[in-house]
PDB file of N, CA and C in Angstrom:
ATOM      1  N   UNK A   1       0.840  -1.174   0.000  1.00  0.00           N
ATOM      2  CA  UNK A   1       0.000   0.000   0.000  1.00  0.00           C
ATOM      3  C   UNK A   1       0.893   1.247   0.000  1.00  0.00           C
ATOM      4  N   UNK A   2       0.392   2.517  -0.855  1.00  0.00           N
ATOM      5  CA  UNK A   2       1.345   3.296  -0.961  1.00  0.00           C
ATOM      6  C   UNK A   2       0.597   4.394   0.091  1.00  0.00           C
ATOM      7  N   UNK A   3       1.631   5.307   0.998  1.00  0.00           N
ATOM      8  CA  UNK A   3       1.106   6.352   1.491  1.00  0.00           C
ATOM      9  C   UNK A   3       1.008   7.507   0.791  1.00  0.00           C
ATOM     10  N   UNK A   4       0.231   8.255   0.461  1.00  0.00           N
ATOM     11  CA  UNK A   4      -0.127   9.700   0.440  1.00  0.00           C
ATOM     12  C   UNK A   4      -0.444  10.889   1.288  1.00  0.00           C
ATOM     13  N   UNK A   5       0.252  11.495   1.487  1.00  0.00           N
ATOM     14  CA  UNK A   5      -0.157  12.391   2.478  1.00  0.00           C
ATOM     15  C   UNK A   5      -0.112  13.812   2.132  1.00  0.00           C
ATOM     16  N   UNK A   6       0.667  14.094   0.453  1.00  0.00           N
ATOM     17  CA  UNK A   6       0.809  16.150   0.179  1.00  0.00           C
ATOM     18  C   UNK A   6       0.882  15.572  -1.465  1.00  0.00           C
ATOM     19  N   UNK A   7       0.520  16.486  -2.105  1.00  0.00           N
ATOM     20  CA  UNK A   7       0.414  16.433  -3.308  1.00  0.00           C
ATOM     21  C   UNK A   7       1.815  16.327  -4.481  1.00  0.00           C
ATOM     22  N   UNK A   8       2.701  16.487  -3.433  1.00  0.00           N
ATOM     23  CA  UNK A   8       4.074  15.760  -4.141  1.00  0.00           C
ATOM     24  C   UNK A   8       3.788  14.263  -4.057  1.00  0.00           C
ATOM     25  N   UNK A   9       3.508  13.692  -3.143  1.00  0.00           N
ATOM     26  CA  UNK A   9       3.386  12.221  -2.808  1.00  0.00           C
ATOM     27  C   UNK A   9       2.878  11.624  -4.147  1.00  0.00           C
ATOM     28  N   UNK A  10       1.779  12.698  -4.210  1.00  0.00           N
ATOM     29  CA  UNK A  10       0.905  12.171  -5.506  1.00  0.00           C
ATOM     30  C   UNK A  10       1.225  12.138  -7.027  1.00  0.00           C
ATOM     31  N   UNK A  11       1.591  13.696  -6.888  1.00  0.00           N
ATOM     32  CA  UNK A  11       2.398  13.478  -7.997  1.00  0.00           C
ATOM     33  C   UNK A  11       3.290  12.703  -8.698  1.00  0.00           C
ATOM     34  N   UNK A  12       4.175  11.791  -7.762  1.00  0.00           N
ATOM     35  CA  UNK A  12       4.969  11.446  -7.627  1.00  0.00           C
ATOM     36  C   UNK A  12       4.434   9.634  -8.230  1.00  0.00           C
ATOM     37  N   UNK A  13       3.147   9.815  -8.671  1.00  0.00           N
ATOM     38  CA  UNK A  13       3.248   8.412  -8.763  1.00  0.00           C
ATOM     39  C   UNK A  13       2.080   8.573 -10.259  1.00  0.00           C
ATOM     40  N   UNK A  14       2.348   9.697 -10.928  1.00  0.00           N
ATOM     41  CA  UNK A  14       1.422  10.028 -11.809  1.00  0.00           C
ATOM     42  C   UNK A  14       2.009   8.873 -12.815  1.00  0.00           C
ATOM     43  N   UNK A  15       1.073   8.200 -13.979  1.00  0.00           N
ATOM     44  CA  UNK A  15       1.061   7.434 -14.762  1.00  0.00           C
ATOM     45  C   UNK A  15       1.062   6.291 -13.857  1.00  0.00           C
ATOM     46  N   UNK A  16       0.532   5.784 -12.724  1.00  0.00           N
ATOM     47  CA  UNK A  16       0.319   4.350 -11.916  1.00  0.00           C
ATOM     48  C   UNK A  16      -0.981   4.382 -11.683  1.00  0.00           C
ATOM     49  N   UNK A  17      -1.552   2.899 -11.602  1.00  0.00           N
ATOM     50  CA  UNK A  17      -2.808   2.908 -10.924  1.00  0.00           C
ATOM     51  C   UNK A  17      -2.971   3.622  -9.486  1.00  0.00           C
ATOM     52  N   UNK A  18      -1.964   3.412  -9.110  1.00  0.00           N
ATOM     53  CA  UNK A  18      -2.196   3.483  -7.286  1.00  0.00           C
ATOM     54  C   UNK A  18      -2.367   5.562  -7.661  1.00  0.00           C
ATOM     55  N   UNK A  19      -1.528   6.178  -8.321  1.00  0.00           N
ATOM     56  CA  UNK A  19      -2.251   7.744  -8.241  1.00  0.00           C
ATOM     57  C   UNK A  19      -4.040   7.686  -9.134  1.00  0.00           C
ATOM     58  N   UNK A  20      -4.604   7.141 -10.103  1.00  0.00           N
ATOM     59  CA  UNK A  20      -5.955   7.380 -10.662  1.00  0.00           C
ATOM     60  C   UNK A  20      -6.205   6.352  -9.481  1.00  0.00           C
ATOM     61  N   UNK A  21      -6.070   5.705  -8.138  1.00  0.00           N
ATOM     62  CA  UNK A  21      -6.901   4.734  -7.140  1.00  0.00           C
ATOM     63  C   UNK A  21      -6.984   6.417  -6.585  1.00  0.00           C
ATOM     64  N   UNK A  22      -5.897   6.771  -6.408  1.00  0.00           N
ATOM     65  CA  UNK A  22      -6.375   7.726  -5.333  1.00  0.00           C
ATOM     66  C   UNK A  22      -6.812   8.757  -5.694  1.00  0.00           C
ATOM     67  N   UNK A  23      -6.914   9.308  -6.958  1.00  0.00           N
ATOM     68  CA  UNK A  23      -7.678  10.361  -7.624  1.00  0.00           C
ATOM     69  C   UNK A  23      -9.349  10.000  -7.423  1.00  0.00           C
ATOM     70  N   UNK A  24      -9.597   8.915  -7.807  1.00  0.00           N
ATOM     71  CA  UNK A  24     -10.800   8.531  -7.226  1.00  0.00           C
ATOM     72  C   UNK A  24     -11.508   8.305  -6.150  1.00  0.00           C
ATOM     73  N   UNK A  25     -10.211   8.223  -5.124  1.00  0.00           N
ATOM     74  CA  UNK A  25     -10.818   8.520  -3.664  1.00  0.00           C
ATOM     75  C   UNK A  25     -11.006   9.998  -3.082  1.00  0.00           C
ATOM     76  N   UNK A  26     -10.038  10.881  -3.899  1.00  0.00           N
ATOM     77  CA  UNK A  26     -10.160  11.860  -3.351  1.00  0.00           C
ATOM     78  C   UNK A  26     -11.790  12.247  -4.237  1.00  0.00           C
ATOM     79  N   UNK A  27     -11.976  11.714  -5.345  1.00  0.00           N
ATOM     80  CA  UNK A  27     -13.178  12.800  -6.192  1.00  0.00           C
ATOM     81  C   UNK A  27     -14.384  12.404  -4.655  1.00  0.00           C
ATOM     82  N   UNK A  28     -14.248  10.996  -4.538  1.00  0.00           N
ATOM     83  CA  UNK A  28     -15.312  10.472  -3.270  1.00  0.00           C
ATOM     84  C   UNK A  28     -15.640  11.374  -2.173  1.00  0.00           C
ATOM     85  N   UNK A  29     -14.329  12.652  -1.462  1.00  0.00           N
ATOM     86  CA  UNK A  29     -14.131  12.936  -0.657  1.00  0.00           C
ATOM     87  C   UNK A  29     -15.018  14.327  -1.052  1.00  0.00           C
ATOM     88  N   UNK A  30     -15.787  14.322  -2.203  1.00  0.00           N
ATOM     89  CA  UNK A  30     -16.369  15.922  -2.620  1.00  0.00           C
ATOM     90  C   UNK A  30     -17.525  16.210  -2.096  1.00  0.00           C
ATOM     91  N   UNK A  31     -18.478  15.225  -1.636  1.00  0.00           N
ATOM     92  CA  UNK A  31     -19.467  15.634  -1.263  1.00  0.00           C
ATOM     93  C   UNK A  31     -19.992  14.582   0.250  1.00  0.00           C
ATOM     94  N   UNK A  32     -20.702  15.015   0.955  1.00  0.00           N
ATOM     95  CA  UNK A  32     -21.401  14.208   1.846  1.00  0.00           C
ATOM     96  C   UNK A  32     -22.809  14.373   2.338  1.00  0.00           C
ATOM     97  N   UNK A  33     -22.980  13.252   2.974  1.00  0.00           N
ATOM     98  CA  UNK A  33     -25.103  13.325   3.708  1.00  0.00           C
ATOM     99  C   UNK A  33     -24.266  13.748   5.126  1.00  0.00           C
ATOM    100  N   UNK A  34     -25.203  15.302   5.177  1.00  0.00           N
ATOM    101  CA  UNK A  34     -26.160  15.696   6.081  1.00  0.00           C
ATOM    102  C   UNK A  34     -27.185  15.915   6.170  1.00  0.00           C
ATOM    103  N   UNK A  35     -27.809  15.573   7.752  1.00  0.00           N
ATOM    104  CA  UNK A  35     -29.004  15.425   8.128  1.00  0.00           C
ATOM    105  C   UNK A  35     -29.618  16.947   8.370  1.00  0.00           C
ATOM    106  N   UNK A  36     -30.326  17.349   7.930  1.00  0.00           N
ATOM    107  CA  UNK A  36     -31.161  18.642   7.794  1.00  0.00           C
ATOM    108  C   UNK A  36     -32.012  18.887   8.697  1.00  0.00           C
ATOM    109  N   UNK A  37     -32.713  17.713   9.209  1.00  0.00           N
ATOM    110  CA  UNK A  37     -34.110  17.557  10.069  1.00  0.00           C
ATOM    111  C   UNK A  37     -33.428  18.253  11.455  1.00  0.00           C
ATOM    112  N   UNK A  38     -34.793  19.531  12.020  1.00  0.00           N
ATOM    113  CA  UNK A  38     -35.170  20.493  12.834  1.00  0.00           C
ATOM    114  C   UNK A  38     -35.389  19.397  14.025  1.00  0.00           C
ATOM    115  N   UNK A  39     -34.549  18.750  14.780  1.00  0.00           N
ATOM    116  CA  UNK A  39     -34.693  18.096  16.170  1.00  0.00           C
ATOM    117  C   UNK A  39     -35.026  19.070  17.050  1.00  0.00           C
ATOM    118  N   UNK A  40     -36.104  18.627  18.322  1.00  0.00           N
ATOM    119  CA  UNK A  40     -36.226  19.753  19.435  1.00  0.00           C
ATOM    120  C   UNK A  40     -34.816  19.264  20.543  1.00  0.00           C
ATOM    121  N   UNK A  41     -34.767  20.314  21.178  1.00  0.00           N
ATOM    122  CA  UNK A  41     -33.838  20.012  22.159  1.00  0.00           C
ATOM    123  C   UNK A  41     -33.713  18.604  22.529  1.00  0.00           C
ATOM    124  N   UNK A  42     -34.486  18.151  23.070  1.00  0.00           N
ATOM    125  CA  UNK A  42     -35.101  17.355  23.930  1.00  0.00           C
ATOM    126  C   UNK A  42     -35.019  15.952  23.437  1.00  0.00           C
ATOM    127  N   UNK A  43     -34.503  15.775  22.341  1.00  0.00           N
ATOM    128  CA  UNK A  43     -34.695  14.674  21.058  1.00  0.00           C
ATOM    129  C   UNK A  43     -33.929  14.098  21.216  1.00  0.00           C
ATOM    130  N   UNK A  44     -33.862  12.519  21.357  1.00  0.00           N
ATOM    131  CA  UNK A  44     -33.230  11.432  22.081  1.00  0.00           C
ATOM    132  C   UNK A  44     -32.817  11.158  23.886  1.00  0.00           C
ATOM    133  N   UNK A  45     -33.512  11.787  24.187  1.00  0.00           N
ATOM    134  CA  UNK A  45     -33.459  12.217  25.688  1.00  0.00           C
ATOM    135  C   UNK A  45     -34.636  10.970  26.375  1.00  0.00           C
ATOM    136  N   UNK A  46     -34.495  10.594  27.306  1.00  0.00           N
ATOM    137  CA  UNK A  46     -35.381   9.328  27.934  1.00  0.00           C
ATOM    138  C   UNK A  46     -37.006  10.060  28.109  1.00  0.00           C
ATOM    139  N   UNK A  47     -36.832  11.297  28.278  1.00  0.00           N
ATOM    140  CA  UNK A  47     -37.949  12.225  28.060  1.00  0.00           C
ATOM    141  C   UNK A  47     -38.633  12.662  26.817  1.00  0.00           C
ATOM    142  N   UNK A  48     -37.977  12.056  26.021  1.00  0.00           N
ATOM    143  CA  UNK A  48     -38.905  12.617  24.859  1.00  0.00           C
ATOM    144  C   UNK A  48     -40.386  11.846  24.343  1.00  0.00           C
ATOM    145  N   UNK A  49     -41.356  12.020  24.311  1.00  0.00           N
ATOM    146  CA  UNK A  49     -42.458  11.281  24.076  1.00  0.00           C
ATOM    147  C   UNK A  49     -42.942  12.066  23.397  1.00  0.00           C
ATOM    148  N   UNK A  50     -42.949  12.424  22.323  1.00  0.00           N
ATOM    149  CA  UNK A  50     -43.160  13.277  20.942  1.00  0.00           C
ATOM    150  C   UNK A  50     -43.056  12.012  19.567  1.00  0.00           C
ATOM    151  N   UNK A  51     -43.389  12.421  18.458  1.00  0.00           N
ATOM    152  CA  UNK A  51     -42.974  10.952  17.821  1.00  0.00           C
ATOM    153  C   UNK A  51     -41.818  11.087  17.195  1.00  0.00           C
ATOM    154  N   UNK A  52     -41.217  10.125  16.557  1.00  0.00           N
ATOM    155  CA  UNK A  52     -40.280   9.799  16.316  1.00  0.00           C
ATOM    156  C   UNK A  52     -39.884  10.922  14.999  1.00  0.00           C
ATOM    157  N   UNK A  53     -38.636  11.580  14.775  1.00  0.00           N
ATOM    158  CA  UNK A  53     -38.557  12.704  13.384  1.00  0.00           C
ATOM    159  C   UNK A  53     -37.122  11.504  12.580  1.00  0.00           C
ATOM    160  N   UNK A  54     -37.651  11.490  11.515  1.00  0.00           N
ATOM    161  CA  UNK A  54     -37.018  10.831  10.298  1.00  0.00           C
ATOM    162  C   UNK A  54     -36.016  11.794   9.991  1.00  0.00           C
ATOM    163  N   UNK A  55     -34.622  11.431   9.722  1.00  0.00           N
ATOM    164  CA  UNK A  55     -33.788  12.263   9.201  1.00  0.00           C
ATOM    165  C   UNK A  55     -33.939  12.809   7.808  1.00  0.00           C
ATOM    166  N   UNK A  56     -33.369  13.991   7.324  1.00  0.00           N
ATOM    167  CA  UNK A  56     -33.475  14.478   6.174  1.00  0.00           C
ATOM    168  C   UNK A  56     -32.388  14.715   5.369  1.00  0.00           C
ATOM    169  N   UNK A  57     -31.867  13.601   4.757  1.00  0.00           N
ATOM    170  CA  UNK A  57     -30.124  13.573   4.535  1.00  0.00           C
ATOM    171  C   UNK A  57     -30.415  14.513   3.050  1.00  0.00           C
ATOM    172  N   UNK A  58     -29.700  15.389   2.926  1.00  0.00           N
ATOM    173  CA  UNK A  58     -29.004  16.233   1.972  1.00  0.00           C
ATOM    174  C   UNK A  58     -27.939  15.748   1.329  1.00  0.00           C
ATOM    175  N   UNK A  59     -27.241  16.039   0.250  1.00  0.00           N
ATOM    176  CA  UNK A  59     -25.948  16.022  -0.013  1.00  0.00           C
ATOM    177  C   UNK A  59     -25.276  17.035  -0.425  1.00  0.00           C
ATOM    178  N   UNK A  60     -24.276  17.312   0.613  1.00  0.00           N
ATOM    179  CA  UNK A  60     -23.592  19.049   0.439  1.00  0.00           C
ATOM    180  C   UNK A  60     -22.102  18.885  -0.265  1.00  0.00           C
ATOM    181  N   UNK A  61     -21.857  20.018  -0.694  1.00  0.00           N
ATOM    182  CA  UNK A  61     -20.235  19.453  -1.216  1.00  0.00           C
ATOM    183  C   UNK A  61     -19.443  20.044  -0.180  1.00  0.00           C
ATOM    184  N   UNK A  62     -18.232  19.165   0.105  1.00  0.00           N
ATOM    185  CA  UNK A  62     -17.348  19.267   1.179  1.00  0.00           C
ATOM    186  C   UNK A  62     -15.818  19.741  -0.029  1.00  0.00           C
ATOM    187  N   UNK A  63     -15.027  20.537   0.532  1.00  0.00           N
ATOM    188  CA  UNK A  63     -13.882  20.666  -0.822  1.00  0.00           C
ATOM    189  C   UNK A  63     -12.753  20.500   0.355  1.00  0.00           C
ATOM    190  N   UNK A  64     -13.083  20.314   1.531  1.00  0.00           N
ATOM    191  CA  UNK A  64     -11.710  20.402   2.130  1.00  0.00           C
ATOM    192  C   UNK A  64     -10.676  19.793   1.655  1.00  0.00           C
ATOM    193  N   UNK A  65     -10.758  18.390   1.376  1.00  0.00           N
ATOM    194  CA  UNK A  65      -9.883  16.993   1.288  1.00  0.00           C
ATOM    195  C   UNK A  65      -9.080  17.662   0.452  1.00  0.00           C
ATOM    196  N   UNK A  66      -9.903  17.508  -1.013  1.00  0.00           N
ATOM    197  CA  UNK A  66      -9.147  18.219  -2.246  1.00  0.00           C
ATOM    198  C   UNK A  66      -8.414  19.427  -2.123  1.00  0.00           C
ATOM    199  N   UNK A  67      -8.614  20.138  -1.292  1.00  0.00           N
ATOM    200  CA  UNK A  67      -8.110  21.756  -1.546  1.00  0.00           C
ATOM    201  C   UNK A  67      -6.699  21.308  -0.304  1.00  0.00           C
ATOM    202  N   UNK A  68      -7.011  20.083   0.496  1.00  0.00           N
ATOM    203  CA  UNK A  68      -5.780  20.146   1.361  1.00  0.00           C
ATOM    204  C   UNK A  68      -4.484  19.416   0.077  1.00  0.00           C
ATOM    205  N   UNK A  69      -5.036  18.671  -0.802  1.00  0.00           N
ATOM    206  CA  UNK A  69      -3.875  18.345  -1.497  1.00  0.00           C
ATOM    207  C   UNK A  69      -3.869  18.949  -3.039  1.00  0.00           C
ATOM    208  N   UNK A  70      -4.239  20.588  -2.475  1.00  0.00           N
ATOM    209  CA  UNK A  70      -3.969  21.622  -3.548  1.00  0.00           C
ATOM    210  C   UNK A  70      -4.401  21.377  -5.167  1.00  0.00           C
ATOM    211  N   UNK A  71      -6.005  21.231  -4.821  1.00  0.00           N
ATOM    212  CA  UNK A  71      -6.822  21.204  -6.017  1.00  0.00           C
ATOM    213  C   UNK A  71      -7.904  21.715  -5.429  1.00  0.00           C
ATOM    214  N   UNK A  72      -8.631  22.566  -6.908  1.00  0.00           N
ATOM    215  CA  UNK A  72      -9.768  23.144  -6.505  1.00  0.00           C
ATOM    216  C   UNK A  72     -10.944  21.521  -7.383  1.00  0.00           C
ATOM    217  N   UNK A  73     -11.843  22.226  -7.230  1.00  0.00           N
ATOM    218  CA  UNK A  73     -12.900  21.147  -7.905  1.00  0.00           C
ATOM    219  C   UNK A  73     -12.543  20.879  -9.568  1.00  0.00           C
ATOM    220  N   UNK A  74     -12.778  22.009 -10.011  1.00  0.00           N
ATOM    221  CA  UNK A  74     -12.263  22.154 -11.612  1.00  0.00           C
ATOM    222  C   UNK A  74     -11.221  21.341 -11.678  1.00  0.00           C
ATOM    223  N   UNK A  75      -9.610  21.576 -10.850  1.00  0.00           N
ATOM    224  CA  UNK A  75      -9.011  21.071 -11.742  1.00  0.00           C
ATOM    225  C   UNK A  75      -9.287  19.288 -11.192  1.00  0.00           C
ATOM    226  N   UNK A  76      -9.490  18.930 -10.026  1.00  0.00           N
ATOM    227  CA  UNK A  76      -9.338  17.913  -9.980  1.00  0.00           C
ATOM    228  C   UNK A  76     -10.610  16.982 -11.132  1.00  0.00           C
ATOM    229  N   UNK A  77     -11.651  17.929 -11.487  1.00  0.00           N
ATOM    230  CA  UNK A  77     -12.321  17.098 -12.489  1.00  0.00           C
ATOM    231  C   UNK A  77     -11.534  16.853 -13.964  1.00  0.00           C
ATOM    232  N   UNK A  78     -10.868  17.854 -14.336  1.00  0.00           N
ATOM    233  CA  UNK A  78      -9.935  17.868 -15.308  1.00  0.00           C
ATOM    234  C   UNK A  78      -8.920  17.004 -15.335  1.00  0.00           C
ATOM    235  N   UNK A  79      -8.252  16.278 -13.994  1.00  0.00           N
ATOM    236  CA  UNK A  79      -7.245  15.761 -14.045  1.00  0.00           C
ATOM    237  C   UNK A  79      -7.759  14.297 -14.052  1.00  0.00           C
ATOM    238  N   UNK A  80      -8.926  14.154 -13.652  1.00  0.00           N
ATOM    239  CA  UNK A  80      -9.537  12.547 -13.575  1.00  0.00           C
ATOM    240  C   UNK A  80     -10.913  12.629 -14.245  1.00  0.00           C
ATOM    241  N   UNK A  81     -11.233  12.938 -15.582  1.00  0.00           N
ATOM    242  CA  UNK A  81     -12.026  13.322 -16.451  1.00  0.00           C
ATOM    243  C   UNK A  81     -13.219  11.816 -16.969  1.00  0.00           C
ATOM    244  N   UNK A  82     -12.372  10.786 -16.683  1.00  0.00           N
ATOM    245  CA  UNK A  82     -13.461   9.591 -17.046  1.00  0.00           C
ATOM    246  C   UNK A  82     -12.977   8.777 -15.979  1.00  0.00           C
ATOM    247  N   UNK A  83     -13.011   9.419 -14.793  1.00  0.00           N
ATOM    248  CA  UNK A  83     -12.895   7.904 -13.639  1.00  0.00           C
ATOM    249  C   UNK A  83     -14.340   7.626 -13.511  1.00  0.00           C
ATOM    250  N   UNK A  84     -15.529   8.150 -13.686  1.00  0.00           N
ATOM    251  CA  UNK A  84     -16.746   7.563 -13.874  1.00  0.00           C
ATOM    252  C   UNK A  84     -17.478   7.767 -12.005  1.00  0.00           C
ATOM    253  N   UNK A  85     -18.262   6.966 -11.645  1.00  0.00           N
ATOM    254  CA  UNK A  85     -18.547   6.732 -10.240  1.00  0.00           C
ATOM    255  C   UNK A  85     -19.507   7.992 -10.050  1.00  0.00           C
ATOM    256  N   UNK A  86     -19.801   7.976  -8.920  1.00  0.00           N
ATOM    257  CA  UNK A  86     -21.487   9.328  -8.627  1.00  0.00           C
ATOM    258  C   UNK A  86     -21.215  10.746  -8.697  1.00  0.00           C
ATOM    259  N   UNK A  87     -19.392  11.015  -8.417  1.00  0.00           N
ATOM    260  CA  UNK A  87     -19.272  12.499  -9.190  1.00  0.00           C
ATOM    261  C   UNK A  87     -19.773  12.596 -10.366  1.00  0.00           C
ATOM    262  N   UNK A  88     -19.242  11.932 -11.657  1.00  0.00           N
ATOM    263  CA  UNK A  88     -19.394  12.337 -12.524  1.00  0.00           C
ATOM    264  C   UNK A  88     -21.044  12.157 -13.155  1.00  0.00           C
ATOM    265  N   UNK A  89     -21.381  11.269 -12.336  1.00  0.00           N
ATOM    266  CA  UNK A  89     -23.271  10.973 -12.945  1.00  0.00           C
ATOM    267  C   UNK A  89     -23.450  12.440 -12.400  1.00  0.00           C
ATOM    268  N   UNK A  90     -23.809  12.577 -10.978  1.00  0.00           N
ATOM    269  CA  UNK A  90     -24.184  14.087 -10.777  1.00  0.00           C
ATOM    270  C   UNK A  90     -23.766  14.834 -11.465  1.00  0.00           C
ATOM    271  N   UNK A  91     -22.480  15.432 -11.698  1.00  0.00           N
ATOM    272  CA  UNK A  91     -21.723  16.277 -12.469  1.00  0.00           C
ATOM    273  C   UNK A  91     -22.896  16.711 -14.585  1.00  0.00           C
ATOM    274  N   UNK A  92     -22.891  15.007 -14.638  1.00  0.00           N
ATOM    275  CA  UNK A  92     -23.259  15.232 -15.881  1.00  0.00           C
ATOM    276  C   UNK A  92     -24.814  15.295 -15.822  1.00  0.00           C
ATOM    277  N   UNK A  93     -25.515  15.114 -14.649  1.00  0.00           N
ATOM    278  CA  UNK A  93     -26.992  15.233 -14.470  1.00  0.00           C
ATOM    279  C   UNK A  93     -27.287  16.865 -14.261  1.00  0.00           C
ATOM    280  N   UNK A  94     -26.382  17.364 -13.607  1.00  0.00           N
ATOM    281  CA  UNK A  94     -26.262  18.691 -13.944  1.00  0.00           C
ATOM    282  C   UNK A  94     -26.530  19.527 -14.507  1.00  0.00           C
ATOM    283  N   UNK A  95     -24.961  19.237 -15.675  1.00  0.00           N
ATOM    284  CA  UNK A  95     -25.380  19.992 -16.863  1.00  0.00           C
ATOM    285  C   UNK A  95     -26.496  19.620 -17.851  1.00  0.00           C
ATOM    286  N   UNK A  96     -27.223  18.744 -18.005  1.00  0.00           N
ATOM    287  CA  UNK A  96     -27.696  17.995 -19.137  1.00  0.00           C
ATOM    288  C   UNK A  96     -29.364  18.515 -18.525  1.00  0.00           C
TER     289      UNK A  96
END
Protein backbone atom coordinates (compact mmCIF):
# COMPACT_ATOMS: atom_id res chain seq x y z
CA UNK A 1 0.00 0.00 0.00
CA UNK A 2 1.35 3.30 -0.96
CA UNK A 3 1.11 6.35 1.49
CA UNK A 4 -0.13 9.70 0.44
CA UNK A 5 -0.16 12.39 2.48
CA UNK A 6 0.81 16.15 0.18
CA UNK A 7 0.41 16.43 -3.31
CA UNK A 8 4.07 15.76 -4.14
CA UNK A 9 3.39 12.22 -2.81
CA UNK A 10 0.91 12.17 -5.51
CA UNK A 11 2.40 13.48 -8.00
CA UNK A 12 4.97 11.45 -7.63
CA UNK A 13 3.25 8.41 -8.76
CA UNK A 14 1.42 10.03 -11.81
CA UNK A 15 1.06 7.43 -14.76
CA UNK A 16 0.32 4.35 -11.92
CA UNK A 17 -2.81 2.91 -10.92
CA UNK A 18 -2.20 3.48 -7.29
CA UNK A 19 -2.25 7.74 -8.24
CA UNK A 20 -5.95 7.38 -10.66
CA UNK A 21 -6.90 4.73 -7.14
CA UNK A 22 -6.37 7.73 -5.33
CA UNK A 23 -7.68 10.36 -7.62
CA UNK A 24 -10.80 8.53 -7.23
CA UNK A 25 -10.82 8.52 -3.66
CA UNK A 26 -10.16 11.86 -3.35
CA UNK A 27 -13.18 12.80 -6.19
CA UNK A 28 -15.31 10.47 -3.27
CA UNK A 29 -14.13 12.94 -0.66
CA UNK A 30 -16.37 15.92 -2.62
CA UNK A 31 -19.47 15.63 -1.26
CA UNK A 32 -21.40 14.21 1.85
CA UNK A 33 -25.10 13.33 3.71
CA UNK A 34 -26.16 15.70 6.08
CA UNK A 35 -29.00 15.43 8.13
CA UNK A 36 -31.16 18.64 7.79
CA UNK A 37 -34.11 17.56 10.07
CA UNK A 38 -35.17 20.49 12.83
CA UNK A 39 -34.69 18.10 16.17
CA UNK A 40 -36.23 19.75 19.44
CA UNK A 41 -33.84 20.01 22.16
CA UNK A 42 -35.10 17.35 23.93
CA UNK A 43 -34.70 14.67 21.06
CA UNK A 44 -33.23 11.43 22.08
CA UNK A 45 -33.46 12.22 25.69
CA UNK A 46 -35.38 9.33 27.93
CA UNK A 47 -37.95 12.23 28.06
CA UNK A 48 -38.90 12.62 24.86
CA UNK A 49 -42.46 11.28 24.08
CA UNK A 50 -43.16 13.28 20.94
CA UNK A 51 -42.97 10.95 17.82
CA UNK A 52 -40.28 9.80 16.32
CA UNK A 53 -38.56 12.70 13.38
CA UNK A 54 -37.02 10.83 10.30
CA UNK A 55 -33.79 12.26 9.20
CA UNK A 56 -33.48 14.48 6.17
CA UNK A 57 -30.12 13.57 4.54
CA UNK A 58 -29.00 16.23 1.97
CA UNK A 59 -25.95 16.02 -0.01
CA UNK A 60 -23.59 19.05 0.44
CA UNK A 61 -20.24 19.45 -1.22
CA UNK A 62 -17.35 19.27 1.18
CA UNK A 63 -13.88 20.67 -0.82
CA UNK A 64 -11.71 20.40 2.13
CA UNK A 65 -9.88 16.99 1.29
CA UNK A 66 -9.15 18.22 -2.25
CA UNK A 67 -8.11 21.76 -1.55
CA UNK A 68 -5.78 20.15 1.36
CA UNK A 69 -3.87 18.34 -1.50
CA UNK A 70 -3.97 21.62 -3.55
CA UNK A 71 -6.82 21.20 -6.02
CA UNK A 72 -9.77 23.14 -6.51
CA UNK A 73 -12.90 21.15 -7.90
CA UNK A 74 -12.26 22.15 -11.61
CA UNK A 75 -9.01 21.07 -11.74
CA UNK A 76 -9.34 17.91 -9.98
CA UNK A 77 -12.32 17.10 -12.49
CA UNK A 78 -9.94 17.87 -15.31
CA UNK A 79 -7.24 15.76 -14.05
CA UNK A 80 -9.54 12.55 -13.58
CA UNK A 81 -12.03 13.32 -16.45
CA UNK A 82 -13.46 9.59 -17.05
CA UNK A 83 -12.90 7.90 -13.64
CA UNK A 84 -16.75 7.56 -13.87
CA UNK A 85 -18.55 6.73 -10.24
CA UNK A 86 -21.49 9.33 -8.63
CA UNK A 87 -19.27 12.50 -9.19
CA UNK A 88 -19.39 12.34 -12.52
CA UNK A 89 -23.27 10.97 -12.94
CA UNK A 90 -24.18 14.09 -10.78
CA UNK A 91 -21.72 16.28 -12.47
CA UNK A 92 -23.26 15.23 -15.88
CA UNK A 93 -26.99 15.23 -14.47
CA UNK A 94 -26.26 18.69 -13.94
CA UNK A 95 -25.38 19.99 -16.86
CA UNK A 96 -27.70 18.00 -19.14
Amino acid sequence: MTIINTRADLDALKGTPAHDEFLRLLRGTMTTMTDTQTYPEDYGKPEYDRPKLDPVWVEVETLETITRFGFTKEELMQESPDMGGEISVQKSQQEG
